[in-house]
N, C-alpha and C. Protein backbone atom coordinates (compact mmCIF):
# COMPACT_ATOMS: atom_id res chain seq x y z
N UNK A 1 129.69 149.81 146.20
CA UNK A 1 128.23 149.76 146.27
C UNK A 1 127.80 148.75 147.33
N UNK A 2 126.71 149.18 148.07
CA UNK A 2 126.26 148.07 148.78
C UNK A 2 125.34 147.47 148.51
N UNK A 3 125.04 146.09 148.71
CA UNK A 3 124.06 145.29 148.62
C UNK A 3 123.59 145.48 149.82
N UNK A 4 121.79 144.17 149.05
CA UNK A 4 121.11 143.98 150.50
C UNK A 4 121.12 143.01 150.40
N UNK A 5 121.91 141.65 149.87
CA UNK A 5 121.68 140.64 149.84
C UNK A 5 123.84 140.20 149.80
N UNK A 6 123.85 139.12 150.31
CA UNK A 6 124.97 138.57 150.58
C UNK A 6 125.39 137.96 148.93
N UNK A 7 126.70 138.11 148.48
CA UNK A 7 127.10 137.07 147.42
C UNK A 7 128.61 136.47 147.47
N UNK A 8 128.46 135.48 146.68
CA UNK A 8 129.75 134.59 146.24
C UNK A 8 130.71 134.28 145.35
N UNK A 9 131.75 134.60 145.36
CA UNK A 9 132.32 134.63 144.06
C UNK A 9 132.23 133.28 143.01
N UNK A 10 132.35 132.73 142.01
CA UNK A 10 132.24 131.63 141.11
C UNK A 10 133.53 130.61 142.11
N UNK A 11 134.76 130.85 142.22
CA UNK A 11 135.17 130.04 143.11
C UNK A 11 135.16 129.36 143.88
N UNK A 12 134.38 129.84 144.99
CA UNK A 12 133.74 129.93 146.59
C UNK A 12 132.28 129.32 146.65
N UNK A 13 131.83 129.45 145.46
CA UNK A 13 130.55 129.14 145.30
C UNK A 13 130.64 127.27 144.48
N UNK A 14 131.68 127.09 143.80
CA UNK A 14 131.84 125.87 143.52
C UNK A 14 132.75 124.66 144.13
N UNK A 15 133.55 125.50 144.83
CA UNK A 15 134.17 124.70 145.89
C UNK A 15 133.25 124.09 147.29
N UNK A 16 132.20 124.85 147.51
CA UNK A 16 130.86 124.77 148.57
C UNK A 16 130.26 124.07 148.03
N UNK A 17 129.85 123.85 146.34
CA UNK A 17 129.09 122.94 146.01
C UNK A 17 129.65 121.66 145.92
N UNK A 18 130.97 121.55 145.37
CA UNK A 18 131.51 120.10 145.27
C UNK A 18 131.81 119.81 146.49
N UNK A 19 132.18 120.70 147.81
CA UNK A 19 132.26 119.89 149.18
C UNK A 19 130.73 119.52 150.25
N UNK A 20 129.85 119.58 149.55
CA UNK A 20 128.63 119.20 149.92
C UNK A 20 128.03 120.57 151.07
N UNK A 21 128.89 121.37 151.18
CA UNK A 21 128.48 122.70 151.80
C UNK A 21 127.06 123.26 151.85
N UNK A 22 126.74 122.76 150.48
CA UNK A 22 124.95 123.79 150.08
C UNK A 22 124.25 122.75 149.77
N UNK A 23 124.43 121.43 150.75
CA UNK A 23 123.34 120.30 150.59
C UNK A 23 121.88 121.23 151.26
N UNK A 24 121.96 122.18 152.05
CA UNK A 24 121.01 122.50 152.76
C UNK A 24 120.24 123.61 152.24
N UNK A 25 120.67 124.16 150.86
CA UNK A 25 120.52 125.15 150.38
C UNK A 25 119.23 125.12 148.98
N UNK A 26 118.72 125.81 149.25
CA UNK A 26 118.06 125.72 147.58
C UNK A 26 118.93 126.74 146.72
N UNK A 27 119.55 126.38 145.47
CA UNK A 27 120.44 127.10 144.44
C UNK A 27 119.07 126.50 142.97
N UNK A 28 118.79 128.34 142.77
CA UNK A 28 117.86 128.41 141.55
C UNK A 28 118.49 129.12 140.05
N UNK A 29 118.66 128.68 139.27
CA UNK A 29 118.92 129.22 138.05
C UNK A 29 117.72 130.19 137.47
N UNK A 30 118.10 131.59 137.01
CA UNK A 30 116.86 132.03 137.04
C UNK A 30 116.84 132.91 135.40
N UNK A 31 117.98 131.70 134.75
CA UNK A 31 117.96 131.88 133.07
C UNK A 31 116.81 131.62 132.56
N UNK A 32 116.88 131.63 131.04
CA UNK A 32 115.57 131.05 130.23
C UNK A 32 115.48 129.92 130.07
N UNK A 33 114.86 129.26 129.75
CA UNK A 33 114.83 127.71 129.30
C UNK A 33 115.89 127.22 128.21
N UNK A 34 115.87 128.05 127.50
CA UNK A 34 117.40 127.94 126.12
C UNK A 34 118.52 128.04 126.66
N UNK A 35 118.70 129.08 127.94
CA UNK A 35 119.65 129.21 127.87
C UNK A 35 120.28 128.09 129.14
N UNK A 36 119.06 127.56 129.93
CA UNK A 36 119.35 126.02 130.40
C UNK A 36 119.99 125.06 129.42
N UNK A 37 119.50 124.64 128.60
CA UNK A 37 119.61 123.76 127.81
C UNK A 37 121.03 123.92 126.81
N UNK A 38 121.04 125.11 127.23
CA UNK A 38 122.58 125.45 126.38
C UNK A 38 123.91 124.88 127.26
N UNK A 39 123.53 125.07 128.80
CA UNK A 39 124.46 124.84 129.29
C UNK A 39 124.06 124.79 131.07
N UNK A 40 124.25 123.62 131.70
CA UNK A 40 123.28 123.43 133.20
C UNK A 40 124.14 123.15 133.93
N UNK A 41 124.50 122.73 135.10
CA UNK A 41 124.46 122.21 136.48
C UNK A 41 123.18 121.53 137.05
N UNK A 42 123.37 120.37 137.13
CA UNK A 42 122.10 119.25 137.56
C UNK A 42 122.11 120.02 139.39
N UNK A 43 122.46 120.39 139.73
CA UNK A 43 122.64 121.16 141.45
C UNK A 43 121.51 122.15 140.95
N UNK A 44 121.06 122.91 140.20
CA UNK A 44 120.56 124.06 140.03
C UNK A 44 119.21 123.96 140.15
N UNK A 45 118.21 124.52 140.15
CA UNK A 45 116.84 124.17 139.57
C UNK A 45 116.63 125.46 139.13
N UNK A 46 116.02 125.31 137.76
CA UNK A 46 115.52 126.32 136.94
C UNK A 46 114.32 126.96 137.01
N UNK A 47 114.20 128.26 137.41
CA UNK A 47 113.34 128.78 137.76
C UNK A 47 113.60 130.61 137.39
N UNK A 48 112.86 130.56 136.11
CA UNK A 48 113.12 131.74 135.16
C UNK A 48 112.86 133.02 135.84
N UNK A 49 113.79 134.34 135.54
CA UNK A 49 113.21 135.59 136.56
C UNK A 49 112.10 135.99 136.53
N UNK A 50 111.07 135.85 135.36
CA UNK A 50 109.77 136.06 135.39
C UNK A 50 109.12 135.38 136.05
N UNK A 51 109.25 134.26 136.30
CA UNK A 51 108.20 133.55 137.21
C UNK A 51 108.15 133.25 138.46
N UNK A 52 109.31 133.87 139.11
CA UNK A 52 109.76 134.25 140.72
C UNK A 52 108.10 134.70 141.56
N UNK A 53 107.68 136.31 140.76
CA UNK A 53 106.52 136.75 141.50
C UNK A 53 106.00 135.28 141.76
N UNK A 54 104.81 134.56 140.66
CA UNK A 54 104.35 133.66 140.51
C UNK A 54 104.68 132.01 141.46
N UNK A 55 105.85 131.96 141.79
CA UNK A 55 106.46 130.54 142.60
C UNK A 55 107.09 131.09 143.97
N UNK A 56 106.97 132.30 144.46
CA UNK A 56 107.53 132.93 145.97
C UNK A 56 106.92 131.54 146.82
N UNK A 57 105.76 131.10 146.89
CA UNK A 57 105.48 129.74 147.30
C UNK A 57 105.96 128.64 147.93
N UNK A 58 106.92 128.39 146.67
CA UNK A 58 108.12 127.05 146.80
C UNK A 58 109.57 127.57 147.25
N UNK A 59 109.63 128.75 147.36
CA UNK A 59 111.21 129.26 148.33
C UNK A 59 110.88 129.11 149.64
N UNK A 60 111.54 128.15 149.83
CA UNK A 60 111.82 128.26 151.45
C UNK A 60 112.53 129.83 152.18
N UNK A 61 111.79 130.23 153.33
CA UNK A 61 112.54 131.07 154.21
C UNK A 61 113.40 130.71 155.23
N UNK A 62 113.55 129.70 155.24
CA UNK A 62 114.11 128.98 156.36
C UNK A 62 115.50 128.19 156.02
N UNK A 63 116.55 128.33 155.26
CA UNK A 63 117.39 128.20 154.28
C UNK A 63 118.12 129.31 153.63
N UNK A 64 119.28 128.64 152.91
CA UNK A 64 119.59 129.76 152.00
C UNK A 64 119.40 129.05 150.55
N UNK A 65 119.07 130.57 149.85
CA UNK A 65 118.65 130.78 148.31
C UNK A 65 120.01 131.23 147.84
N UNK A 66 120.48 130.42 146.60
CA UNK A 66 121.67 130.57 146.41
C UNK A 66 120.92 130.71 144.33
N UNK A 67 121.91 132.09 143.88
CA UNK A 67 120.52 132.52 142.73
C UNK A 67 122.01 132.83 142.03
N UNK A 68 121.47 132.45 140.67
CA UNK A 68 122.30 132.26 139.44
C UNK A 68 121.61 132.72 138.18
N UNK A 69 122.25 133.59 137.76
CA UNK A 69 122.06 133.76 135.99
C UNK A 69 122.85 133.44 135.15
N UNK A 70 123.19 134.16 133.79
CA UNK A 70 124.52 134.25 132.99
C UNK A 70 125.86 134.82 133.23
N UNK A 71 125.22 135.98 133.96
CA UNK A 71 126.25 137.13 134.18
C UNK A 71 126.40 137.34 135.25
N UNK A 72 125.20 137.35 136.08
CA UNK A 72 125.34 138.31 137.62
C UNK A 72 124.08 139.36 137.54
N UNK A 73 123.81 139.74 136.00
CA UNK A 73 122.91 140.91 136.45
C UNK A 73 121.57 140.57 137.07
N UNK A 74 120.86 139.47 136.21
CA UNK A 74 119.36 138.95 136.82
C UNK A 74 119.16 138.58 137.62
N UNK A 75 120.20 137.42 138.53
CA UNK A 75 120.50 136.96 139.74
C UNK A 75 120.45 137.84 140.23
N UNK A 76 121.24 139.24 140.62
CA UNK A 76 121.29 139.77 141.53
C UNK A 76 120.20 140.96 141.74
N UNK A 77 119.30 141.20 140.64
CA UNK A 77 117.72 141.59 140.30
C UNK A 77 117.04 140.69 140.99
N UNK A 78 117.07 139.26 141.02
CA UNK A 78 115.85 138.45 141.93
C UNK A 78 116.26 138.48 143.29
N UNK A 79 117.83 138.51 143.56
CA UNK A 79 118.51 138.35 145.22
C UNK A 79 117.94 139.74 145.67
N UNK A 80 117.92 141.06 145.06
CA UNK A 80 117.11 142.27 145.90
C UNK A 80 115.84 141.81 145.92
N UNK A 81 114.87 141.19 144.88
CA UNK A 81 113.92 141.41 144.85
C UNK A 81 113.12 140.71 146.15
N UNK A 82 113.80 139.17 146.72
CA UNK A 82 113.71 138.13 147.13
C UNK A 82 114.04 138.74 148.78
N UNK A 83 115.05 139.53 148.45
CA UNK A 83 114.99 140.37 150.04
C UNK A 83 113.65 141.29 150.16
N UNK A 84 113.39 141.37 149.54
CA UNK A 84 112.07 142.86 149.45
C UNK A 84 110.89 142.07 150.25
N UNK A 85 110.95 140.62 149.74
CA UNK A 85 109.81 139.40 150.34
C UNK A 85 109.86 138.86 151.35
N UNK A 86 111.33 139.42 152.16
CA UNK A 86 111.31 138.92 153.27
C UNK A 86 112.36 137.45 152.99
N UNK A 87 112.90 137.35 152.30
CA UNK A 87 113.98 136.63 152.11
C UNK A 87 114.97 136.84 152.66
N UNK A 88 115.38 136.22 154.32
CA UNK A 88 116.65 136.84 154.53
C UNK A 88 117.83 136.26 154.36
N UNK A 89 117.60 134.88 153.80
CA UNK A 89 119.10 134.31 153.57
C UNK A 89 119.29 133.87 152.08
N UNK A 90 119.73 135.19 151.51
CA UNK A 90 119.60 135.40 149.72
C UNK A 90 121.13 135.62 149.29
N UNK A 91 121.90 134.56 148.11
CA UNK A 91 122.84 135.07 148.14
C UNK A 91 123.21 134.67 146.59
N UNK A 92 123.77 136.15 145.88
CA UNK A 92 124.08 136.28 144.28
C UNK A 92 125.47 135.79 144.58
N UNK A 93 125.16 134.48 142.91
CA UNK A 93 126.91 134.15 142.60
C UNK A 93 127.63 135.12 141.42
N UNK A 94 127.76 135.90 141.92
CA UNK A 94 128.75 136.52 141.18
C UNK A 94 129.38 136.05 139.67
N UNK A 95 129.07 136.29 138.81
CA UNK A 95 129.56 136.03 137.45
C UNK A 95 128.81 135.07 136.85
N UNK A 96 127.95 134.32 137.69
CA UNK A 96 126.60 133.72 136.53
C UNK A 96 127.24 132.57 136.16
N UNK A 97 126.61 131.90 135.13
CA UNK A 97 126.54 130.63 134.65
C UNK A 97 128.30 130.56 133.85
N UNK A 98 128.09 131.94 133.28
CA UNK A 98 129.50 132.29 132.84
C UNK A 98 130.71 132.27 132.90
N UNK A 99 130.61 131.99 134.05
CA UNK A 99 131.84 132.54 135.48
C UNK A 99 132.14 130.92 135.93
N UNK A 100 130.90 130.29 136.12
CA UNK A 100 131.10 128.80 136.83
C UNK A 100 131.39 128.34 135.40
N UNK A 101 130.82 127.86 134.48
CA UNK A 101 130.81 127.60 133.20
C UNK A 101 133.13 127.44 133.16
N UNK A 102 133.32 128.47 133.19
CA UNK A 102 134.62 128.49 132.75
C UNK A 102 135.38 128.08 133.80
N UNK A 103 134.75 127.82 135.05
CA UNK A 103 135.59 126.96 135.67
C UNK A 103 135.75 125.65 135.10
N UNK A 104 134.88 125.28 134.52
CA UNK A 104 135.12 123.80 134.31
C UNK A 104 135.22 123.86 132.95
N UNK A 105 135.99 124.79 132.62
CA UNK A 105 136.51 124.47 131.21
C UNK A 105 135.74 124.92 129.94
N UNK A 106 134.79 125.37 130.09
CA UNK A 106 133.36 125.24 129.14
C UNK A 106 133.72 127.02 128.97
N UNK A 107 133.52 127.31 127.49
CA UNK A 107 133.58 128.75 127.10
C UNK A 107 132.01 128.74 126.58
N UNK A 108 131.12 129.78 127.88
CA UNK A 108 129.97 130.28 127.58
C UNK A 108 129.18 131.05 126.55
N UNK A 109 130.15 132.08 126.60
CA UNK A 109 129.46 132.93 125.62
C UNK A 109 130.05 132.78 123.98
């Protein structure tokens, strides 16, 4: 299948974050508030898929958007949607909070 938006595997995507790679990046969590609080990355900023329409505002176009859910599915629902806006540097992490989560040991679900 093809995308219209670029993504990263949970690997690739945390090895970039711990080597300071995506200092330049905005990376948005776009879980619920519970499901923040269940389990975060202080790197992230939370910013729920419903309220994307509502905050298009505060995304920079000029950067990359680096977009996270649980799984992969909602992330990669806001990474099309975010291209649709003219977002051209949009990129889904692959496997969600879930995926990073168990890198570091932590069983998500």
């Amino acid at each position: 299948m093809e995308y219209p938006f670029d993504r990263v595997g949970p690997e690739d995507f945390k090895r970039k974050l711990e080597n300071g790679e995506l200092s330049d990046s905005l990376i948005i969590d776009v879980r619920e508030p519970y499901e923040w609080e269940y389990y975060r990355w202080d790197e992230l900023v939370l910013m729920p898929m419903n309220s994307i329409p509502e905050r298009l505002g505060e995304l920079p176009k000029d950067k990359p958007i680096y977009v996270v859910c649980a799984h992969g599915v909602r992330s990669a629902n806001v990474s099309y949607y975010l291209k649709q806006q003219g977002f051209d540097q949009v990129v889904n992490v692959d496997g969600g909070m879930a995926a990073l989560a168990a890198l570091r040991g932590f069983q998500y679900d």
